[in-house]
PDB file of N, CA and C in Angstrom:
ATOM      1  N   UNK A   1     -10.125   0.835  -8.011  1.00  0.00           N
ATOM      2  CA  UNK A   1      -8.952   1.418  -7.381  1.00  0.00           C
ATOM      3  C   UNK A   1      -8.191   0.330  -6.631  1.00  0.00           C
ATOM      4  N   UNK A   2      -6.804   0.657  -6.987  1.00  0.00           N
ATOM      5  CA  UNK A   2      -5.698  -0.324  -5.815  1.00  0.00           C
ATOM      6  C   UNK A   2      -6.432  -0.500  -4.376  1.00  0.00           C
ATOM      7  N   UNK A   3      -5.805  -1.842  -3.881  1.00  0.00           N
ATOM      8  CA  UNK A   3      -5.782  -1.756  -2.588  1.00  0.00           C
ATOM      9  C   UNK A   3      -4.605  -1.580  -1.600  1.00  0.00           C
ATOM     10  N   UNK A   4      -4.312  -1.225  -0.872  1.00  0.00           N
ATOM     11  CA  UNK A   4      -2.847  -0.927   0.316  1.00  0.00           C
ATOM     12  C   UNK A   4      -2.474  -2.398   0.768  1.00  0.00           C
ATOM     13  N   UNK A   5      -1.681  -3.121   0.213  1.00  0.00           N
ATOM     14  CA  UNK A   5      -1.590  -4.732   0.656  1.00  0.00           C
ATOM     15  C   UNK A   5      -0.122  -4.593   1.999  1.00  0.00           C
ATOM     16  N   UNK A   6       1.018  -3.387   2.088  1.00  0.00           N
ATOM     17  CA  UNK A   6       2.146  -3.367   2.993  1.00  0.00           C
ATOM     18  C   UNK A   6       2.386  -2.046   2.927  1.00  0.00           C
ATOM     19  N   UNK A   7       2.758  -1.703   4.022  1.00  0.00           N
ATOM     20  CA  UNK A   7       2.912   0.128   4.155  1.00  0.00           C
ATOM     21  C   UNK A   7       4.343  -0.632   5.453  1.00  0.00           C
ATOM     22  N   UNK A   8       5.360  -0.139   4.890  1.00  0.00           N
ATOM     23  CA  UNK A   8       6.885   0.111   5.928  1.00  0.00           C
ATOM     24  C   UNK A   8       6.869   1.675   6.450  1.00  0.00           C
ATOM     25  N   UNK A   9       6.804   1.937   7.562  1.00  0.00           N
ATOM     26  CA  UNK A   9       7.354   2.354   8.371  1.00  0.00           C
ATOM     27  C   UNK A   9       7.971   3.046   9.228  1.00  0.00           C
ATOM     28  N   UNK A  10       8.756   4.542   9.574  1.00  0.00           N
ATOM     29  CA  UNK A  10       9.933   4.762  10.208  1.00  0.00           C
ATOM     30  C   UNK A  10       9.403   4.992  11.104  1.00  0.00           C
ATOM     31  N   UNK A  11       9.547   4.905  12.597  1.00  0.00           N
ATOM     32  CA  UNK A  11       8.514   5.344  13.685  1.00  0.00           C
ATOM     33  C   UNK A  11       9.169   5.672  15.257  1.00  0.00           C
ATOM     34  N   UNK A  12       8.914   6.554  16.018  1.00  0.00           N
ATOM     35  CA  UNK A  12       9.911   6.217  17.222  1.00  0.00           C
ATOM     36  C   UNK A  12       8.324   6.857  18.162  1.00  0.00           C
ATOM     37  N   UNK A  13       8.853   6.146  19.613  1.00  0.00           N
ATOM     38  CA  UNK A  13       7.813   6.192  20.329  1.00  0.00           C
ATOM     39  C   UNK A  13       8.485   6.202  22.022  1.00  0.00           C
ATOM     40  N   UNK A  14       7.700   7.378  23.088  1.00  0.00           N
ATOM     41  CA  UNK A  14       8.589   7.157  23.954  1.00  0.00           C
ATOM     42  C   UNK A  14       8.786   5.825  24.706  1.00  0.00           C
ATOM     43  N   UNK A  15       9.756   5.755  25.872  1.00  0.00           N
ATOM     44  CA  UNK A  15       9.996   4.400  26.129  1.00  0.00           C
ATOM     45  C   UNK A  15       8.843   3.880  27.137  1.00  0.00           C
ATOM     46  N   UNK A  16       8.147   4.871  28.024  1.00  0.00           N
ATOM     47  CA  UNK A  16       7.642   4.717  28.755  1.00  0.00           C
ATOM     48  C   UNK A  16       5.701   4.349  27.662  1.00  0.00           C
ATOM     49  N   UNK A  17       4.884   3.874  28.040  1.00  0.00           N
ATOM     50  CA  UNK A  17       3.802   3.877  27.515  1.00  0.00           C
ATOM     51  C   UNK A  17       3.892   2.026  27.170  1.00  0.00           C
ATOM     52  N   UNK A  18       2.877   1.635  26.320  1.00  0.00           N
ATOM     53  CA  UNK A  18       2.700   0.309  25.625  1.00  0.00           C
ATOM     54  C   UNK A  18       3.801   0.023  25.065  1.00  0.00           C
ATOM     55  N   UNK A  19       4.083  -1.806  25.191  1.00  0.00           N
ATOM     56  CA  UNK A  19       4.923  -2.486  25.057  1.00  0.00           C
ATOM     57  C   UNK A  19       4.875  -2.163  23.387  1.00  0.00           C
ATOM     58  N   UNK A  20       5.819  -3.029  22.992  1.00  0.00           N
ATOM     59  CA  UNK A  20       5.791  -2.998  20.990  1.00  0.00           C
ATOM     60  C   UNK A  20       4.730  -4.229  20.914  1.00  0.00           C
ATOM     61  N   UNK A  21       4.975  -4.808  21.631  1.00  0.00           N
ATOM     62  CA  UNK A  21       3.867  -6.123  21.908  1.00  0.00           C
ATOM     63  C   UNK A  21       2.388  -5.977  21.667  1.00  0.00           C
ATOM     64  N   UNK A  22       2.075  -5.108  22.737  1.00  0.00           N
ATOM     65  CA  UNK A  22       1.074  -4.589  22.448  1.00  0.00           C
ATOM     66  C   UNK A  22       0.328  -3.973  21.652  1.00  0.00           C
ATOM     67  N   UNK A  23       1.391  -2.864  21.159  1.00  0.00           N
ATOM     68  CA  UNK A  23       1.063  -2.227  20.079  1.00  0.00           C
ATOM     69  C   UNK A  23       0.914  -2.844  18.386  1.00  0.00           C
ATOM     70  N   UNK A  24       1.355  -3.641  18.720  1.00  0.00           N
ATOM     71  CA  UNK A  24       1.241  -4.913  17.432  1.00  0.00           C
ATOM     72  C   UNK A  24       0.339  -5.977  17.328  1.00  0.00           C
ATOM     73  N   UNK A  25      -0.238  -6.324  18.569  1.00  0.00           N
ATOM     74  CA  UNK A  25      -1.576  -7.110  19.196  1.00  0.00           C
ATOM     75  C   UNK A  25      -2.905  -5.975  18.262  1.00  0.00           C
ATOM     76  N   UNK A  26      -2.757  -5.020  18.983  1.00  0.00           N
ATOM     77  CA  UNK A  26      -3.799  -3.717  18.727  1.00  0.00           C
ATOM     78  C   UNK A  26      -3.970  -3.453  17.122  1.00  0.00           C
ATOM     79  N   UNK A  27      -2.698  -3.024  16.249  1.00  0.00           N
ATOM     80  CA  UNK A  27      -3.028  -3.173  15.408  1.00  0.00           C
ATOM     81  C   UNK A  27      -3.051  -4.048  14.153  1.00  0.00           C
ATOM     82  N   UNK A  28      -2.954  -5.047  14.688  1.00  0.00           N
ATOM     83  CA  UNK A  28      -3.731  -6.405  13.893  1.00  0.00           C
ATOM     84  C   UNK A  28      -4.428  -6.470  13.869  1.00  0.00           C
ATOM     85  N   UNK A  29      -5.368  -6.024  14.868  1.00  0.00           N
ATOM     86  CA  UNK A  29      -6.828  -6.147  15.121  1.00  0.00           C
ATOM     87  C   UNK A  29      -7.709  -4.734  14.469  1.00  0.00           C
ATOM     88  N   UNK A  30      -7.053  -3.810  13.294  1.00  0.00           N
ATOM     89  CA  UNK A  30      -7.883  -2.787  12.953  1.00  0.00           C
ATOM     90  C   UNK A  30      -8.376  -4.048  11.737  1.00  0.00           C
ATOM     91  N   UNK A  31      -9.218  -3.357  11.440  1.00  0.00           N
ATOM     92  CA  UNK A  31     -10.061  -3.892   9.612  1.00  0.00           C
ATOM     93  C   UNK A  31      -9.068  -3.698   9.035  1.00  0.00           C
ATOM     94  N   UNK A  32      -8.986  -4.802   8.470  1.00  0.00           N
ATOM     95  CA  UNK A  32      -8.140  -5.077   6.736  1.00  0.00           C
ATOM     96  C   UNK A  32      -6.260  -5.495   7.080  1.00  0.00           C
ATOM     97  N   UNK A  33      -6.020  -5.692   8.179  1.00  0.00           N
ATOM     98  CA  UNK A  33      -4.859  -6.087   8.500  1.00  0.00           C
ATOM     99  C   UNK A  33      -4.853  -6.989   9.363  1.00  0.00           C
ATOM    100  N   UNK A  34      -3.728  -8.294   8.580  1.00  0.00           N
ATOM    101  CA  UNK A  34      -3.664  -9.369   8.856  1.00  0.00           C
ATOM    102  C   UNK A  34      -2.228  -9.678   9.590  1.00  0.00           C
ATOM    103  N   UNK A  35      -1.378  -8.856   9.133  1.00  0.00           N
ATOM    104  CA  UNK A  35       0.235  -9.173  10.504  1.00  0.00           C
ATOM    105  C   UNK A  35       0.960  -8.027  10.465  1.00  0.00           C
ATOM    106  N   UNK A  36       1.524  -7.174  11.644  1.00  0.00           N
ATOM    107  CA  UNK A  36       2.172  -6.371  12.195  1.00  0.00           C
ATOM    108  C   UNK A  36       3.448  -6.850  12.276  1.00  0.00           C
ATOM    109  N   UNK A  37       4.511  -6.476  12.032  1.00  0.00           N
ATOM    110  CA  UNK A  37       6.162  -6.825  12.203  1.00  0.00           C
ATOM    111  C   UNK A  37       6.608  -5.445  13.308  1.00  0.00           C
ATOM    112  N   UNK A  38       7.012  -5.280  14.153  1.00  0.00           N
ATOM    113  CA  UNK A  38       7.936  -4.262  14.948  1.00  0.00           C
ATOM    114  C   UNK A  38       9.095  -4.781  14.899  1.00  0.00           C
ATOM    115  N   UNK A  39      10.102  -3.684  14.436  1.00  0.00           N
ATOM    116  CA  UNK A  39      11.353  -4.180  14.378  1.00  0.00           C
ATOM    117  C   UNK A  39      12.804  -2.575  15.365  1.00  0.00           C
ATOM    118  N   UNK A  40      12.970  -3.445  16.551  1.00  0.00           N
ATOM    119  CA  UNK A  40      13.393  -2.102  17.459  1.00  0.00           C
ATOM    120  C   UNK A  40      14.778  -1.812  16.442  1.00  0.00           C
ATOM    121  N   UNK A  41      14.716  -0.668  16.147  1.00  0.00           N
ATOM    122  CA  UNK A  41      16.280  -0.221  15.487  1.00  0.00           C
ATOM    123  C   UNK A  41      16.932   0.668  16.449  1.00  0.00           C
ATOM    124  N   UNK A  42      16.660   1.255  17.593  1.00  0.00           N
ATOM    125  CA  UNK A  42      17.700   1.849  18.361  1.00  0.00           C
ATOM    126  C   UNK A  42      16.768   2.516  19.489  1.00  0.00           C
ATOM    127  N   UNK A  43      17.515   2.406  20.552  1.00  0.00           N
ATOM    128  CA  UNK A  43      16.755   3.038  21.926  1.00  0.00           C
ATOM    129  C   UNK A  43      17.862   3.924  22.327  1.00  0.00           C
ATOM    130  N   UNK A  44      17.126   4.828  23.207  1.00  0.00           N
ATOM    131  CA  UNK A  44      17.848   5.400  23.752  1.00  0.00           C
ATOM    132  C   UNK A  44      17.407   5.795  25.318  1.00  0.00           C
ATOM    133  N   UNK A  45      17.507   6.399  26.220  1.00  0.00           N
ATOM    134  CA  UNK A  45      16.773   7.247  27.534  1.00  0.00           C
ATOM    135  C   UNK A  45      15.980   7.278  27.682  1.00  0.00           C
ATOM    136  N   UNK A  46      14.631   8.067  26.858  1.00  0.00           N
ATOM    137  CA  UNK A  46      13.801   8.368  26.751  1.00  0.00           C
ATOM    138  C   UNK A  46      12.859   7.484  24.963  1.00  0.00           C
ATOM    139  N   UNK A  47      13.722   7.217  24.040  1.00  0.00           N
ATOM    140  CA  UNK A  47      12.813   6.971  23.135  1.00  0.00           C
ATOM    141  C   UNK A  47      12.948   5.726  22.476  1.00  0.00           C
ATOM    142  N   UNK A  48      12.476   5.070  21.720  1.00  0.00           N
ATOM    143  CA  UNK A  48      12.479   3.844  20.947  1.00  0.00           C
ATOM    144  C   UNK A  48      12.487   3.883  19.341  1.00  0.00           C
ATOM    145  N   UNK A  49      13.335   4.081  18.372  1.00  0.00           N
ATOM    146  CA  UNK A  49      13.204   3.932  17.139  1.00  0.00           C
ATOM    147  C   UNK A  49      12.219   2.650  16.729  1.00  0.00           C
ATOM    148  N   UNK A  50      11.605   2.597  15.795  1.00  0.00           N
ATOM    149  CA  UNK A  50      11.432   1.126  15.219  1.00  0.00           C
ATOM    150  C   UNK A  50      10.748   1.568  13.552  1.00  0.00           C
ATOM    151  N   UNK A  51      10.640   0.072  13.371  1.00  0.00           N
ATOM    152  CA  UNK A  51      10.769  -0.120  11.871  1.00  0.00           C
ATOM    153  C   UNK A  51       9.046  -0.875  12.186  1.00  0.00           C
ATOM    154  N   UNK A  52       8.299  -0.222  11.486  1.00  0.00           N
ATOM    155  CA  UNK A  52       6.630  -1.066  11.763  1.00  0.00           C
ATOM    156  C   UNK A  52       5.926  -1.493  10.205  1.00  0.00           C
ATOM    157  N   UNK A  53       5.829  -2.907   9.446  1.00  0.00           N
ATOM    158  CA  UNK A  53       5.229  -3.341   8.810  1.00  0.00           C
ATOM    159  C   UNK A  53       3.984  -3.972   8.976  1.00  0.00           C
ATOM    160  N   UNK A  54       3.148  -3.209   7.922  1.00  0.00           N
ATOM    161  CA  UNK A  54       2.195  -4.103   8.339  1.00  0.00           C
ATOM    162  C   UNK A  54       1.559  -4.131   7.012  1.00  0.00           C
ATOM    163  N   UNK A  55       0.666  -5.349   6.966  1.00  0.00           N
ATOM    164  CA  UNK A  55       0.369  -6.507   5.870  1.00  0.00           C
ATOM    165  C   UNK A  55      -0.894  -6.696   5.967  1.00  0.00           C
ATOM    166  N   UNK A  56      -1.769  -6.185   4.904  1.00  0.00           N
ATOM    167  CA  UNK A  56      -3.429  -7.139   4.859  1.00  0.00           C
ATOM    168  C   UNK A  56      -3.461  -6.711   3.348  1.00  0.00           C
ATOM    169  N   UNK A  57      -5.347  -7.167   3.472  1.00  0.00           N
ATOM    170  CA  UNK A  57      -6.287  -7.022   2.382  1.00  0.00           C
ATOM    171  C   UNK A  57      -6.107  -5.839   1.708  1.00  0.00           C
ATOM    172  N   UNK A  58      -6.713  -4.885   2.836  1.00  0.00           N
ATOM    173  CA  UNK A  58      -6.919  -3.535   2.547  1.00  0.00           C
ATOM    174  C   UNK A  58      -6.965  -2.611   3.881  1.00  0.00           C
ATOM    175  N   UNK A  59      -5.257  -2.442   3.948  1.00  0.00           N
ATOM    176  CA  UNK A  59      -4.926  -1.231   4.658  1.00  0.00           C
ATOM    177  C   UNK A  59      -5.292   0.514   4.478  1.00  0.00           C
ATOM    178  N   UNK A  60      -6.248   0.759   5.243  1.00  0.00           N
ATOM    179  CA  UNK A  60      -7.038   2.074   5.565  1.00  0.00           C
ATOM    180  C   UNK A  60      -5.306   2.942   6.465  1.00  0.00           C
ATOM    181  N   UNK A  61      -4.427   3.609   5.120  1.00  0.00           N
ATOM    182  CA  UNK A  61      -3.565   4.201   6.079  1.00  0.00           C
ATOM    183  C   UNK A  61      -4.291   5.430   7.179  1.00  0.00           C
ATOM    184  N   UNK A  62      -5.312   6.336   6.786  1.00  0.00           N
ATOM    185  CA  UNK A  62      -5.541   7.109   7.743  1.00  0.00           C
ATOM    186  C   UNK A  62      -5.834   6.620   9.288  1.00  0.00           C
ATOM    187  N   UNK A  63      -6.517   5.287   9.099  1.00  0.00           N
ATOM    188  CA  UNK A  63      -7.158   4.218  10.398  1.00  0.00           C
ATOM    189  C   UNK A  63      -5.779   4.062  10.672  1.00  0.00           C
ATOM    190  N   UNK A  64      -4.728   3.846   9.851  1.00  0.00           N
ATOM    191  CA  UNK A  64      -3.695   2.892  11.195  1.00  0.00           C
ATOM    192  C   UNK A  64      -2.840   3.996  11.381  1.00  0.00           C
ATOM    193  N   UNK A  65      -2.443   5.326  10.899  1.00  0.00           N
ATOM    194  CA  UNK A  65      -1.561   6.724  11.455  1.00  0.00           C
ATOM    195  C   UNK A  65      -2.514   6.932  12.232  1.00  0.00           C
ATOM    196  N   UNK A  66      -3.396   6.832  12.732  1.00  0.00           N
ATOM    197  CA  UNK A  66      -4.359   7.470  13.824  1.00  0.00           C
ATOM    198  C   UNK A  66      -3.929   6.176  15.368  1.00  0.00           C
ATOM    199  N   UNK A  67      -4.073   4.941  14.788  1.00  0.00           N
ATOM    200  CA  UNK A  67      -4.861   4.282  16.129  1.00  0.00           C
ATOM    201  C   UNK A  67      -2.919   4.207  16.321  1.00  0.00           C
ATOM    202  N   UNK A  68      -1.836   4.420  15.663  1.00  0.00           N
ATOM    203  CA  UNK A  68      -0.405   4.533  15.890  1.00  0.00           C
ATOM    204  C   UNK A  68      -0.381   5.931  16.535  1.00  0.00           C
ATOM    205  N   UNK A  69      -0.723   7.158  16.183  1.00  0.00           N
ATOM    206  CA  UNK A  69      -1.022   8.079  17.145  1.00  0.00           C
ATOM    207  C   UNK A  69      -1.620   7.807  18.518  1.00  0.00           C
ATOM    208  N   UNK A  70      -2.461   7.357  18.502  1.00  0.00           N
ATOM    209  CA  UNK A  70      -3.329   7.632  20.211  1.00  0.00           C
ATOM    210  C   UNK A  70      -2.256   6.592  21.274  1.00  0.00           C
ATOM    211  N   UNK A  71      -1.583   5.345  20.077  1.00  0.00           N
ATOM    212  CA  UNK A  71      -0.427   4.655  21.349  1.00  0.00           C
ATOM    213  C   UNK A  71       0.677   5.365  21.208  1.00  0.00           C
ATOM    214  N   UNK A  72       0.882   6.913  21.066  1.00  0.00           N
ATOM    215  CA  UNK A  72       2.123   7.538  21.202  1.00  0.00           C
ATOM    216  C   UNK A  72       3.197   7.518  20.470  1.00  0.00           C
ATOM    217  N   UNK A  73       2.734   6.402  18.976  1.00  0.00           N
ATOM    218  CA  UNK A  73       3.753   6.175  18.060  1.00  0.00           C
ATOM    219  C   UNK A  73       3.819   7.641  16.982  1.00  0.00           C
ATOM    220  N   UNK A  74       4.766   8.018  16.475  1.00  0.00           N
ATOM    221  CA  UNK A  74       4.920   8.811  15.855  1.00  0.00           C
ATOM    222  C   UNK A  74       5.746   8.611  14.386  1.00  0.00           C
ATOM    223  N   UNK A  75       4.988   9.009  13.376  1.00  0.00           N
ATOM    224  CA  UNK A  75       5.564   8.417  12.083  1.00  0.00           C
ATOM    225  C   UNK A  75       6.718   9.185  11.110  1.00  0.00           C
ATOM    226  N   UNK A  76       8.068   8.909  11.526  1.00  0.00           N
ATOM    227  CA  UNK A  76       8.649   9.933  10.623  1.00  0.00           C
ATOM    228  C   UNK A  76       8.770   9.689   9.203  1.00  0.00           C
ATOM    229  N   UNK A  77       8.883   8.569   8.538  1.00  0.00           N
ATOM    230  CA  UNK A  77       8.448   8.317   7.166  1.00  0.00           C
ATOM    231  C   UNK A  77       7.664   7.200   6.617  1.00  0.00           C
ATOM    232  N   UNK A  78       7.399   7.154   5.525  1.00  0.00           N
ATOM    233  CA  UNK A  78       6.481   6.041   4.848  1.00  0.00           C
ATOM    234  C   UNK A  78       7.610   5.820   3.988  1.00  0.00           C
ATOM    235  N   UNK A  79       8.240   4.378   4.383  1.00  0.00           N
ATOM    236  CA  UNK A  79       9.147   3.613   3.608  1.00  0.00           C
ATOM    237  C   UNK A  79       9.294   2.605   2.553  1.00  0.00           C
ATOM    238  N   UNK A  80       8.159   2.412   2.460  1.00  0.00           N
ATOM    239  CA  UNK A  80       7.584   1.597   1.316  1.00  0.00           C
ATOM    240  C   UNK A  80       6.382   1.624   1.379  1.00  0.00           C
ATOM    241  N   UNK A  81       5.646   1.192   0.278  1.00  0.00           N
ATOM    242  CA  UNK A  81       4.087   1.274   0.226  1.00  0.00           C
ATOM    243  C   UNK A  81       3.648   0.272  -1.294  1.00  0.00           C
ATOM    244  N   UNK A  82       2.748  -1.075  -0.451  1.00  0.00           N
ATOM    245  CA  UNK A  82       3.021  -2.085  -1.719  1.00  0.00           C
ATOM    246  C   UNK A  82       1.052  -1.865  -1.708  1.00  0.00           C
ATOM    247  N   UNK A  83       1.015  -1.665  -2.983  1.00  0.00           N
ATOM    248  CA  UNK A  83      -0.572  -1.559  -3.419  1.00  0.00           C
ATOM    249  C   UNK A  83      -0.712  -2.930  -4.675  1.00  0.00           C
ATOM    250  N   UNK A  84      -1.854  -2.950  -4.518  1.00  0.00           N
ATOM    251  CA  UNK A  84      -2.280  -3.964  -5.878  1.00  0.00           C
ATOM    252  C   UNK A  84      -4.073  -3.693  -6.153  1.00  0.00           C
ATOM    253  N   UNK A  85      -4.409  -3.864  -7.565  1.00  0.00           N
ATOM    254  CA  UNK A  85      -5.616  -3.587  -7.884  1.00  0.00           C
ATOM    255  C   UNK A  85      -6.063  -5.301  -7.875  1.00  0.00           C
ATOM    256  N   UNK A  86      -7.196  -4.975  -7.777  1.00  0.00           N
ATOM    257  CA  UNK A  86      -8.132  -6.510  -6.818  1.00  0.00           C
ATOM    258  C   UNK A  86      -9.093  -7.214  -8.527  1.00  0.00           C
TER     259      UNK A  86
END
């Protein structure tokens, strides 16, 4: 079976909570992912749009919509999704 090598993105998160910094520190550090991109596309009052790539071996999407849940990120679409068989 394929592996998950880039999964893009749509995501907004409130303003208050963890930096994007952080949240990109954190999940680099799950298994099988090697670089996080945050890209802010629009703020507002209360919330933060962004654009979140991320890049490895073998991206476990349920592991990274979860540990993006518990930092308050919320996923409104999956914008690309680059797989390859090993």
């Amino acid at each position: 079976m394929g592996k998950v090598k880039r999964v893009l993105l749509d995501t907004i998160k409130p303003i208050k909570g963890l930096t994007i910094i952080d949240i990109a520190k954190e999940i680099a550090d799950l298994e099988g992912i090697s670089k996080v991109t945050i890209r802010v596309e629009e703020m507002d009052v209360e919330t933060i749009t962004m654009t979140i790539i991320v890049e490895g071996s073998d991206i476990d999407f349920e592991t990274l919509k979860e540990a993006l849940e518990e930092r308050g990120v919320v996923i409104h679409s999956i914008d690309e999704v680059i797989a390859e068989r090993e």
